[in-house]
C-alpha atoms as a PDB file:
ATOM      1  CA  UNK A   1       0.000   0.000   0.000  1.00  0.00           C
ATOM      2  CA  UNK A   2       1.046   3.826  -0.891  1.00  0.00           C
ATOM      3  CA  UNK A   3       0.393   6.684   1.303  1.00  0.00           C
ATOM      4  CA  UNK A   4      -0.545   9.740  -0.633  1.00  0.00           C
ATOM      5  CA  UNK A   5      -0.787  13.151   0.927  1.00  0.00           C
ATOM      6  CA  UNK A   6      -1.431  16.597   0.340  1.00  0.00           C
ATOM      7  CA  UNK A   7       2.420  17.125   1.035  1.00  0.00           C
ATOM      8  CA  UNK A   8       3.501  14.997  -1.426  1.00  0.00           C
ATOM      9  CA  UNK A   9       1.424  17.146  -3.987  1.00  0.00           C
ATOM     10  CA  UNK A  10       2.500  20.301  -3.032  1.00  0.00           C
ATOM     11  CA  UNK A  11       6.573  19.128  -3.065  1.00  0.00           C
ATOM     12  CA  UNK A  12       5.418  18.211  -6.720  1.00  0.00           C
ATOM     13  CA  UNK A  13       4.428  21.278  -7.453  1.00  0.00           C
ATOM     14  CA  UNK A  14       7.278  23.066  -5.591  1.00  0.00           C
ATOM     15  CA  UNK A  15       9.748  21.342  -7.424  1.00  0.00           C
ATOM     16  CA  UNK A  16       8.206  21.912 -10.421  1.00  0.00           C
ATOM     17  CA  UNK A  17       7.935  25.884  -9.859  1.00  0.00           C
ATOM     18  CA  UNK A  18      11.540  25.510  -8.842  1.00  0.00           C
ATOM     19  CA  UNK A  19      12.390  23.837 -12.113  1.00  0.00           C
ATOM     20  CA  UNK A  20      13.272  20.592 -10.818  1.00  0.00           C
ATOM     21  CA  UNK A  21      10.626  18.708 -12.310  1.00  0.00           C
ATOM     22  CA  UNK A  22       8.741  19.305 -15.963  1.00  0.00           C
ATOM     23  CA  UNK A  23       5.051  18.804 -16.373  1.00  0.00           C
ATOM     24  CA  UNK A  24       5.778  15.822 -18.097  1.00  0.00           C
ATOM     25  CA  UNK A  25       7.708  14.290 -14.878  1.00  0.00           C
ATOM     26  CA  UNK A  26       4.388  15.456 -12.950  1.00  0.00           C
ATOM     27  CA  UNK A  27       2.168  13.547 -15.401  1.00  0.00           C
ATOM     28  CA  UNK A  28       4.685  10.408 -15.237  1.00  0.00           C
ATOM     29  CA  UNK A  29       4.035  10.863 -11.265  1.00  0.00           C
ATOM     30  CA  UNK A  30       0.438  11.171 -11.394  1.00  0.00           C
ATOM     31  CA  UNK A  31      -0.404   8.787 -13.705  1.00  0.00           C
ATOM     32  CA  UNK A  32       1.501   6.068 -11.606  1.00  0.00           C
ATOM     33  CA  UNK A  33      -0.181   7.327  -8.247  1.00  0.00           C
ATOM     34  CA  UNK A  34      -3.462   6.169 -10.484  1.00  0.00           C
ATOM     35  CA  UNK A  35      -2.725   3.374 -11.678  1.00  0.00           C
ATOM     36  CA  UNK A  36      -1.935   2.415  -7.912  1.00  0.00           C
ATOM     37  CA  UNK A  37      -5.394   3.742  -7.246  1.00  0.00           C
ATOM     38  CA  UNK A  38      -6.891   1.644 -10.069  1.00  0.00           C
ATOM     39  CA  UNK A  39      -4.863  -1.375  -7.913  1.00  0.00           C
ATOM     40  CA  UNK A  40      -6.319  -0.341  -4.851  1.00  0.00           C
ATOM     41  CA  UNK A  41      -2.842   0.305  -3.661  1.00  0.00           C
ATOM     42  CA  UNK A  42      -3.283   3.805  -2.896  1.00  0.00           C
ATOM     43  CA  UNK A  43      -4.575   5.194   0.445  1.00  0.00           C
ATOM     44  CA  UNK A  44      -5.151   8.753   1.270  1.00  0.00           C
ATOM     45  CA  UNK A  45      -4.029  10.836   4.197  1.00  0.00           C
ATOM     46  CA  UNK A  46      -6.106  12.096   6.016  1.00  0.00           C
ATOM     47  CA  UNK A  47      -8.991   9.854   4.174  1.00  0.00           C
ATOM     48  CA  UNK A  48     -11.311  12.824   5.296  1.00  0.00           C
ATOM     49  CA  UNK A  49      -9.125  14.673   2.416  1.00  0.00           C
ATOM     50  CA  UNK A  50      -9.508  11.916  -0.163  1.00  0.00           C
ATOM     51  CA  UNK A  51     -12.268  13.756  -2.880  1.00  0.00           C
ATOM     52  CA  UNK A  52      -9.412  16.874  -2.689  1.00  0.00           C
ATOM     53  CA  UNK A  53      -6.167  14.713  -3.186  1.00  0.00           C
ATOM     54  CA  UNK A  54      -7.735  12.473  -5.959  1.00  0.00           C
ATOM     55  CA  UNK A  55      -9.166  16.006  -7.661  1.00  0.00           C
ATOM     56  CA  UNK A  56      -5.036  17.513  -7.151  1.00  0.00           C
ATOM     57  CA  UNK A  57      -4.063  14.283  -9.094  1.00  0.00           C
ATOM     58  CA  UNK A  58      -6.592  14.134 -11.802  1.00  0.00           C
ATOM     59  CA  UNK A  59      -5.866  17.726 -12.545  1.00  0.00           C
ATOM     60  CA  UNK A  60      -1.793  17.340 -12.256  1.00  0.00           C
ATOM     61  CA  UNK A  61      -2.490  14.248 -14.613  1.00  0.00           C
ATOM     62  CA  UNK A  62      -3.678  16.482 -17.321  1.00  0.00           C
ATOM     63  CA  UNK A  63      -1.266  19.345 -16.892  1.00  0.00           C
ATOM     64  CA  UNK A  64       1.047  18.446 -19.564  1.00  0.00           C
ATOM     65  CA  UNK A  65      -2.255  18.585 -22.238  1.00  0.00           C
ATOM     66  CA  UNK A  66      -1.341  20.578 -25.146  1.00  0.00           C
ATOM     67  CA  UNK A  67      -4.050  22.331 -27.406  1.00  0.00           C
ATOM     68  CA  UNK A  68      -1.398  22.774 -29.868  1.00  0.00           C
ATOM     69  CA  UNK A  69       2.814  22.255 -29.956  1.00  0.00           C
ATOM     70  CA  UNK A  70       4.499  24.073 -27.166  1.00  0.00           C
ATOM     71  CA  UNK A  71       0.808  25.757 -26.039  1.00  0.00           C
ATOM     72  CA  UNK A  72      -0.469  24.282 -22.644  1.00  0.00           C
ATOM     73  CA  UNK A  73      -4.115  23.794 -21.825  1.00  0.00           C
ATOM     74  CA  UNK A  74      -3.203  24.729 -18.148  1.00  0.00           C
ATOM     75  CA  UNK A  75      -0.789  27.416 -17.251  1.00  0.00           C
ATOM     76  CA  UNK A  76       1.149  27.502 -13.763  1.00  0.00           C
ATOM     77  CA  UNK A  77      -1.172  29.807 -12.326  1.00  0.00           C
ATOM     78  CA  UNK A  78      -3.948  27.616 -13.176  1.00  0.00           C
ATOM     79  CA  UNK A  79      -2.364  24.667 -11.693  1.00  0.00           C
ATOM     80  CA  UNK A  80      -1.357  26.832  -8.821  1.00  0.00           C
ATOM     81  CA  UNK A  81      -4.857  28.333  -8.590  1.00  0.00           C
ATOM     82  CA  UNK A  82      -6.627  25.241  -8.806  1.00  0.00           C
ATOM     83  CA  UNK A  83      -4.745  24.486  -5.242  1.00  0.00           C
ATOM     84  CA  UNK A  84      -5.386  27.238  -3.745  1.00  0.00           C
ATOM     85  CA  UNK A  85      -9.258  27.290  -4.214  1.00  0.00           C
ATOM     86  CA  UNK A  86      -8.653  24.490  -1.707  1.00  0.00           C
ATOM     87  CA  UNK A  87      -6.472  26.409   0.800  1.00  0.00           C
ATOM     88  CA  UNK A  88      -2.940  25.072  -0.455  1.00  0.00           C
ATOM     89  CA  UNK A  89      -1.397  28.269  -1.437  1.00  0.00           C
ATOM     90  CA  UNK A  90       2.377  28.918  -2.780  1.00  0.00           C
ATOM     91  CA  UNK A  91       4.795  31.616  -2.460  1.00  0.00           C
ATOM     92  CA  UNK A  92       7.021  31.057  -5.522  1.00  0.00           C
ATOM     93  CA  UNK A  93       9.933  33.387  -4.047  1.00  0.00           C
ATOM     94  CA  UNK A  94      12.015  30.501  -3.354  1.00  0.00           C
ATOM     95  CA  UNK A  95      12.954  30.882  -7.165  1.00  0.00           C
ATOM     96  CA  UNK A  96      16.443  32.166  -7.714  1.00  0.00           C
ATOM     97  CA  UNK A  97      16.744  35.194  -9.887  1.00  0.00           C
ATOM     98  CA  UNK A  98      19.260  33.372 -12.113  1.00  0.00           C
ATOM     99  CA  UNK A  99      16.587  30.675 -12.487  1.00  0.00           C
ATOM    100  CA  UNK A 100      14.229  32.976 -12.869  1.00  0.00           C
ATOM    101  CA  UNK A 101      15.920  34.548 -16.429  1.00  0.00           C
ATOM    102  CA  UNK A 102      16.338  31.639 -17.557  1.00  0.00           C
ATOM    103  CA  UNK A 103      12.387  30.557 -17.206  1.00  0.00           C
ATOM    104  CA  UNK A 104      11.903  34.740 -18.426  1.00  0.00           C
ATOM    105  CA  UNK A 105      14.434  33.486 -21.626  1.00  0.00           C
ATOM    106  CA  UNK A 106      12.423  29.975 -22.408  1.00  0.00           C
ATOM    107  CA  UNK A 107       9.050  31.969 -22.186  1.00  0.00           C
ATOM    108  CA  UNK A 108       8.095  30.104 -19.493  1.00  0.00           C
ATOM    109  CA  UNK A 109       5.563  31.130 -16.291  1.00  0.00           C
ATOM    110  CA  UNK A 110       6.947  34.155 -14.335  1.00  0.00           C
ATOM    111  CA  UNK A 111       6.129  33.245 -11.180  1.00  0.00           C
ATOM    112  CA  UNK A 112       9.092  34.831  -9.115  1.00  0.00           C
ATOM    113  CA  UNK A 113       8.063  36.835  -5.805  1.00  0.00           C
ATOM    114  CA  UNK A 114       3.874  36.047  -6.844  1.00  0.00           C
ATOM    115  CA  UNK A 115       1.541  34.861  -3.862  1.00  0.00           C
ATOM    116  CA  UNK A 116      -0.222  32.100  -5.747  1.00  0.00           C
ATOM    117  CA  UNK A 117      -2.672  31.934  -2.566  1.00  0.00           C
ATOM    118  CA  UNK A 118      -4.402  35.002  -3.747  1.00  0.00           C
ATOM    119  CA  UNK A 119      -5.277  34.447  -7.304  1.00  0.00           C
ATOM    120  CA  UNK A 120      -8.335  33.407  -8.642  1.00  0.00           C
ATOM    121  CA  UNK A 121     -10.526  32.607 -11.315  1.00  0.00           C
ATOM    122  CA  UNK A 122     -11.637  29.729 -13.417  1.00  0.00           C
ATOM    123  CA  UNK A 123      -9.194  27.129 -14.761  1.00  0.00           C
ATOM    124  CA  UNK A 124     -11.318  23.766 -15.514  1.00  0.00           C
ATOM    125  CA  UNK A 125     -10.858  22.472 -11.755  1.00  0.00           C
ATOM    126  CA  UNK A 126     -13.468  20.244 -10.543  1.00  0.00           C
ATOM    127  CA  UNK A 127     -12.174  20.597  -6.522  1.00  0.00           C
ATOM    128  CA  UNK A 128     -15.287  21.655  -4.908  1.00  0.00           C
END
């Protein structure tokens, strides 16, 4: 049996806004977390939390989606939105400023110094 917990989402999503991870090593993550579920091999802590953590997954799953080469369905902020509709909010400052030219260089999300826990709006997240 695996223990999955909020934690362990949000130090997926930490390492990806710190660069560590891409969104395809997220869906690679996600999609083994369930096809433990699918095993019944996954348990969720705290089980009261379940609905949220399986939503988190479901939506990391499809992160990578593209709706055309290099353009992603689901921005950072989205992601980072869609956890913080459920009180898991991020401070992206941990971001050094030579990594964040480099993500300013590959066009990628600026999220350097932004308090994710205060944005807002609608990104296709079913968490309820």
């Amino acid at each position: 049996m695996v223990t999955l917990t909020i934690q362990d989402i949000v130090e997926k999503i930490k390492s990806h806004i710190k660069g560590h991870l891409t969104r395809e090593d997220l869906n690679v993550w996600a999609f083994e977390m369930i096809n433990l579920e699918d095993r019944r091999l996954l348990e969720y802590l705290p089980r009261k939390k379940e609905k949220m953590i399986w939503d988190l997954l479901v939506f990391i799953a499809g992160y990578d989606l593209q709706t055309e080469p290099g353009e992603y369905l689901h921005s950072l902020e989205n992601l980072v939105d869609c956890c913080a509709r459920n009180g898991i909010g991020f401070m992206a400052y941990e971001m050094s400023n030579d990594e964040f030219k480099e993500r300013q260089q590959q066009n990628l999300p600026k999220t350097q110094g932004k308090d994710f826990s205060a944005t807002s709006g609608s990104n296709g997240c079913s968490i309820t």
